[in-house]
N, C-alpha and C. Protein backbone atom coordinates (compact mmCIF):
# COMPACT_ATOMS: atom_id res chain seq x y z
N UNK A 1 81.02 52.68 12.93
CA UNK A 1 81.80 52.94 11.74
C UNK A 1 81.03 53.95 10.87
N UNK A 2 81.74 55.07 10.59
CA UNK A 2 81.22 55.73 9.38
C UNK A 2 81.14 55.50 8.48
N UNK A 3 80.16 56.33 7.32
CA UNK A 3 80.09 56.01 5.85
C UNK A 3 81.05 55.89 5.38
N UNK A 4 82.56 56.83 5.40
CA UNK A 4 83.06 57.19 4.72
C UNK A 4 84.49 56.28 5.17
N UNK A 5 84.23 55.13 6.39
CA UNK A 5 85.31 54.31 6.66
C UNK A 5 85.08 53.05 6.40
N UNK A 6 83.56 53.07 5.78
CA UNK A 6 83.30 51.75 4.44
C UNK A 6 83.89 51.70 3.59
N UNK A 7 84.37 50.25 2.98
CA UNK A 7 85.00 50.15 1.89
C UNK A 7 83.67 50.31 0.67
N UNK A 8 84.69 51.03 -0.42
CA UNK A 8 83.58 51.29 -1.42
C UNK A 8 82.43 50.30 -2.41
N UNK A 9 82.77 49.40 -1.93
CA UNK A 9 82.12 47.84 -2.33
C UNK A 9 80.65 48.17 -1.20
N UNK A 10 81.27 48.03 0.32
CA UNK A 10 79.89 48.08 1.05
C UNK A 10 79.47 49.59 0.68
N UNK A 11 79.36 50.63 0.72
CA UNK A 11 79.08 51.70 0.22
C UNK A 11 78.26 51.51 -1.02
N UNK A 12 78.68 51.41 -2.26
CA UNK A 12 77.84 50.77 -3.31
C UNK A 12 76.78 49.87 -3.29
N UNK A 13 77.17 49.18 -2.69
CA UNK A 13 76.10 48.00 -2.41
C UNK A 13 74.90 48.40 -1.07
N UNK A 14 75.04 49.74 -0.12
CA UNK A 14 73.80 49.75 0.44
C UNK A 14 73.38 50.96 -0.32
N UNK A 15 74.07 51.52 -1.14
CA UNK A 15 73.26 52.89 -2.07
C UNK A 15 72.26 51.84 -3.28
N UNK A 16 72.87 50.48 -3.65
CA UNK A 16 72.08 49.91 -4.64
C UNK A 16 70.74 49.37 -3.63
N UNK A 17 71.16 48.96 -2.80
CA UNK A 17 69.57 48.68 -1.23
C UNK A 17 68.73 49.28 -1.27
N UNK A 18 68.90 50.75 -1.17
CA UNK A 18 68.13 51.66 -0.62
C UNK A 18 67.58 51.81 -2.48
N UNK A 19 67.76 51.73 -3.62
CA UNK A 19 66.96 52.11 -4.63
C UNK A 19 66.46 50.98 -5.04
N UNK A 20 66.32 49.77 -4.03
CA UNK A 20 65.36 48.57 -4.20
C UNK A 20 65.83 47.29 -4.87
N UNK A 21 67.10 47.05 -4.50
CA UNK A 21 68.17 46.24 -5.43
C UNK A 21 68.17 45.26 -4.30
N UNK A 22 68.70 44.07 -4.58
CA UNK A 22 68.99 43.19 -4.14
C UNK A 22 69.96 42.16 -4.48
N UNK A 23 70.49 41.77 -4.11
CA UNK A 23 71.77 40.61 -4.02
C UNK A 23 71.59 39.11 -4.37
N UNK A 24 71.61 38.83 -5.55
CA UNK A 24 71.24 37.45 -5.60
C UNK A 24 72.21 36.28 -5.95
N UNK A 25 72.64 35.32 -5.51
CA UNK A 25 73.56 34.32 -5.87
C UNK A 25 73.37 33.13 -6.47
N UNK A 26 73.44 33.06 -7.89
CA UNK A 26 73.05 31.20 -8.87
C UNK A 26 73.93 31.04 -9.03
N UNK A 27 73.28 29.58 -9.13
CA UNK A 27 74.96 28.70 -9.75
C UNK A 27 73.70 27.88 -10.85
N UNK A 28 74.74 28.55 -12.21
CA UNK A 28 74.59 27.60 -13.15
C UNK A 28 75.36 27.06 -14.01
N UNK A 29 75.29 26.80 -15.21
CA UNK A 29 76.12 26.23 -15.95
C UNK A 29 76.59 26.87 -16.56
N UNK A 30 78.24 26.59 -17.14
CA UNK A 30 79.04 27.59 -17.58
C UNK A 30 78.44 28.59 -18.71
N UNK A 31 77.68 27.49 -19.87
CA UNK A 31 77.25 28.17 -20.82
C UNK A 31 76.02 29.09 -20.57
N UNK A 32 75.84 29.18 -19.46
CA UNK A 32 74.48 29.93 -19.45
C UNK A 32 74.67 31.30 -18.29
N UNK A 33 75.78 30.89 -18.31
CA UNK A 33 76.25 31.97 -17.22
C UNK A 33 76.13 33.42 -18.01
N UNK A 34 76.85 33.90 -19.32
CA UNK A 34 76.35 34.95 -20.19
C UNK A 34 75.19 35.45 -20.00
N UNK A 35 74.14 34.11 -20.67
CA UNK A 35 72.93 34.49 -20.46
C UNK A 35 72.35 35.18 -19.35
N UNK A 36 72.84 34.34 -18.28
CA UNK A 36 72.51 35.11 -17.24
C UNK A 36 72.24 36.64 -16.66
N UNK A 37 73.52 36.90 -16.90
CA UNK A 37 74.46 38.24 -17.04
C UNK A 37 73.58 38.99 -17.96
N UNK A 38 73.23 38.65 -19.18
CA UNK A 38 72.34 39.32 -19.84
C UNK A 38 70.97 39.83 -19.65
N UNK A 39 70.38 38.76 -19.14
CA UNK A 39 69.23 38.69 -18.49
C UNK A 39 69.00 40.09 -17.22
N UNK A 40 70.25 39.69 -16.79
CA UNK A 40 70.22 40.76 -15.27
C UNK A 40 70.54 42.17 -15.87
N UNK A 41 71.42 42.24 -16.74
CA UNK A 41 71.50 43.55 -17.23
C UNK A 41 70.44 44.36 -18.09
N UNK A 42 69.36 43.40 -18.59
CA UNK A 42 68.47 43.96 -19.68
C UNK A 42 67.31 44.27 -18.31
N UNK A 43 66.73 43.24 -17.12
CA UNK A 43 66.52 43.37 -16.12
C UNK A 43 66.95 45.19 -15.35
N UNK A 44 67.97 45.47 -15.44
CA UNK A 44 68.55 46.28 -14.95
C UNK A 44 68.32 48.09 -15.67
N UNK A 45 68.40 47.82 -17.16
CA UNK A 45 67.82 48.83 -17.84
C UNK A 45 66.93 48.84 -18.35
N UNK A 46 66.81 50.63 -17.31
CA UNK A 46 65.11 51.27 -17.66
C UNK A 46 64.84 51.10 -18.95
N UNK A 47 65.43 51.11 -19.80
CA UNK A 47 64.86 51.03 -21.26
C UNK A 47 63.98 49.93 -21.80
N UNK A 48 65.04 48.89 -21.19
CA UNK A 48 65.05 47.57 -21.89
C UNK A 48 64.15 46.87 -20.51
N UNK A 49 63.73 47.18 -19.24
CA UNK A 49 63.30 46.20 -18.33
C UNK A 49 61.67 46.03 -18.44
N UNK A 50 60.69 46.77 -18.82
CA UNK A 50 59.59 46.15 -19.01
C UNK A 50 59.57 45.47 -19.78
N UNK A 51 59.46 45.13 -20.83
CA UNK A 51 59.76 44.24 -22.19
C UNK A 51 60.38 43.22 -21.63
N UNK A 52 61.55 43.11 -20.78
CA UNK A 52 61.97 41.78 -20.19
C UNK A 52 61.01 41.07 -19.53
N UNK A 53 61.26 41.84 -18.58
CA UNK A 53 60.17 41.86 -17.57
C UNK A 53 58.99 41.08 -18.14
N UNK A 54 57.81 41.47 -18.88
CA UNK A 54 56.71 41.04 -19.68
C UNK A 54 57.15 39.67 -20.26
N UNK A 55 58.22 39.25 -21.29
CA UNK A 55 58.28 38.11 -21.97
C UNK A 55 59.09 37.06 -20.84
N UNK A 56 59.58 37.57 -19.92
CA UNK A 56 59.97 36.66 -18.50
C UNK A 56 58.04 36.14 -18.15
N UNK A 57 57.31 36.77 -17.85
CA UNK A 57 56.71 36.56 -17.31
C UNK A 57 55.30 35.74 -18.45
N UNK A 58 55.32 35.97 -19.55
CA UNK A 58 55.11 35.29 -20.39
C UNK A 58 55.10 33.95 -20.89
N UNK A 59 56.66 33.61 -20.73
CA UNK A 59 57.43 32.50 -20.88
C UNK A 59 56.86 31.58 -19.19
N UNK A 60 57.50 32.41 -18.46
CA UNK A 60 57.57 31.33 -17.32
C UNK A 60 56.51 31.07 -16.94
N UNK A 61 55.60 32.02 -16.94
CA UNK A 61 53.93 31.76 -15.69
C UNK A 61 53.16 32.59 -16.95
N UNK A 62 52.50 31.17 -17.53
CA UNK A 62 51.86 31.91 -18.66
C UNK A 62 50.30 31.90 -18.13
N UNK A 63 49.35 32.80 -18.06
CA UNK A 63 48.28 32.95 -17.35
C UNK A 63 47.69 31.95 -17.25
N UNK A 64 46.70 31.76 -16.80
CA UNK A 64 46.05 30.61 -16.19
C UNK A 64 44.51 30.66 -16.94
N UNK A 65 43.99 29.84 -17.44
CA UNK A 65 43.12 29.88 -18.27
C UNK A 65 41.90 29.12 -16.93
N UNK A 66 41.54 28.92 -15.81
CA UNK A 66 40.69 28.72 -15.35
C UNK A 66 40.38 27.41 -14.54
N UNK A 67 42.00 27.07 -14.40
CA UNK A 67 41.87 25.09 -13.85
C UNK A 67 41.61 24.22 -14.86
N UNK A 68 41.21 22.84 -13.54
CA UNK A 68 40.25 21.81 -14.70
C UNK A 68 39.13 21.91 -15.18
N UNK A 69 38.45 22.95 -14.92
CA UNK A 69 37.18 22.49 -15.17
C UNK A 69 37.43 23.34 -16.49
N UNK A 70 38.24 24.35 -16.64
CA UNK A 70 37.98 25.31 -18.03
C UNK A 70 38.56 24.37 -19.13
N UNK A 71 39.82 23.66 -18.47
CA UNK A 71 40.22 22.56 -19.59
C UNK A 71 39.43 21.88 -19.76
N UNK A 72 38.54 21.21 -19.29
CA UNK A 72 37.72 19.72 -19.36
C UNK A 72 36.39 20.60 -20.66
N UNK A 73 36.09 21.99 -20.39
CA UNK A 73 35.13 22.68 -20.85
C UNK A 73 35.67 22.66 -22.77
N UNK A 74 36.67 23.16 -22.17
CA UNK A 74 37.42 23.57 -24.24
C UNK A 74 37.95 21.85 -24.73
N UNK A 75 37.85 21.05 -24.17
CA UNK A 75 38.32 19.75 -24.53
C UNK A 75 37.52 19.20 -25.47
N UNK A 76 37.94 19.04 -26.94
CA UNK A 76 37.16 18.33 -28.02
C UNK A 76 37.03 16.81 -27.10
N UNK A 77 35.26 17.01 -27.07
CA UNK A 77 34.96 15.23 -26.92
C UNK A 77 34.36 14.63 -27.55
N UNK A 78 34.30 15.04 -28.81
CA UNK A 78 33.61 14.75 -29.83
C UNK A 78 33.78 13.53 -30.41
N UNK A 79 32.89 12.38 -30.53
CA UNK A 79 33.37 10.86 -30.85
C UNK A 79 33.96 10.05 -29.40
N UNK A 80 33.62 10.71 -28.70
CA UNK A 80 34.33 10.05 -27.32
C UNK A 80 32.84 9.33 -26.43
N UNK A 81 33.11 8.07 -26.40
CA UNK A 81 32.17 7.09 -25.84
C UNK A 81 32.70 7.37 -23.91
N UNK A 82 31.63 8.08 -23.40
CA UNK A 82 31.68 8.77 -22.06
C UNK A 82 31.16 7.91 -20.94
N UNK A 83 30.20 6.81 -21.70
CA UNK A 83 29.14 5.69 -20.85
C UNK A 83 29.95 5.11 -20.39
N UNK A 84 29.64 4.69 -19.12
CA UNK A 84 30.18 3.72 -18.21
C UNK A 84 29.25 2.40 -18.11
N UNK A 85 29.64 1.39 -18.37
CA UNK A 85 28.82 0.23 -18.27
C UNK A 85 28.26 0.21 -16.65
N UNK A 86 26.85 0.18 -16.03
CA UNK A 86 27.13 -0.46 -14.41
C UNK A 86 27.05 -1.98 -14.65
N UNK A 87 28.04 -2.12 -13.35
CA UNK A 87 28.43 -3.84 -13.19
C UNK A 87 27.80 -3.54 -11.62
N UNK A 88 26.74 -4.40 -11.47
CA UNK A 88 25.59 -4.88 -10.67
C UNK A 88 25.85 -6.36 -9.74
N UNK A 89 26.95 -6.59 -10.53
CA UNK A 89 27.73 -8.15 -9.96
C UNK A 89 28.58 -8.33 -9.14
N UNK A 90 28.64 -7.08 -8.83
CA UNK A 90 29.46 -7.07 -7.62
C UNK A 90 28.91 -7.21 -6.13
N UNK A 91 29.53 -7.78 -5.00
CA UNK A 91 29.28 -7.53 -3.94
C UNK A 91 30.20 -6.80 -3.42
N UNK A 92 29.07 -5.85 -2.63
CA UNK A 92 29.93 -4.40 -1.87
C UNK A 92 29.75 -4.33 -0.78
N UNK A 93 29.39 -5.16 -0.09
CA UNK A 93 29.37 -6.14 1.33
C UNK A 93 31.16 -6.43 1.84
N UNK A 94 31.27 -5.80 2.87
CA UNK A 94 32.08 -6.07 3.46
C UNK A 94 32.39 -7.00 4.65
């Protein structure tokens, strides 16, 4: 089949392919469906897509500050009784 005996839907849709587009299908909820739409269109313009782009990535996967150990590090433990009593009364005899 030739280009030109594609319907203009498939035509459109492998010219949007080839400039790195892709096809994606959600299902969400009615009210957020706009949003959606918005999202993909601000996504979509050069103007407006880094700035999306950035506070998407902001919001969702906000950097990573270093695991547990960086949390356990910045963690006020100040007033925090850390001692463990040993209990010696046990048998660990199996």
């Amino acid at each position: 089949m030739t280009e030109s005996e594609l319907s203009p839907v498939t035509r459109w849709r492998r010219r949007r392919q080839r400039l790195g587009f892709v096809r994606v299908e959600v299902q969400v909820r009615k009210e957020d469906a706009g949003l959606l739409r918005d999202l993909a269109g601000a996504l979509g313009d050069p103007a407006r897509e880094a700035g999306t782009r950035a506070a998407l990535r902001e919001t969702l996967h906000p950097p990573r500050t270093g695991g547990l150990k960086a949390m356990l590090e910045q963690a006020p433990l100040e007033g925090i009784d850390l001692a463990r009593p040993r209990d010696l009364d046990r048998d660990l005899s199996l």
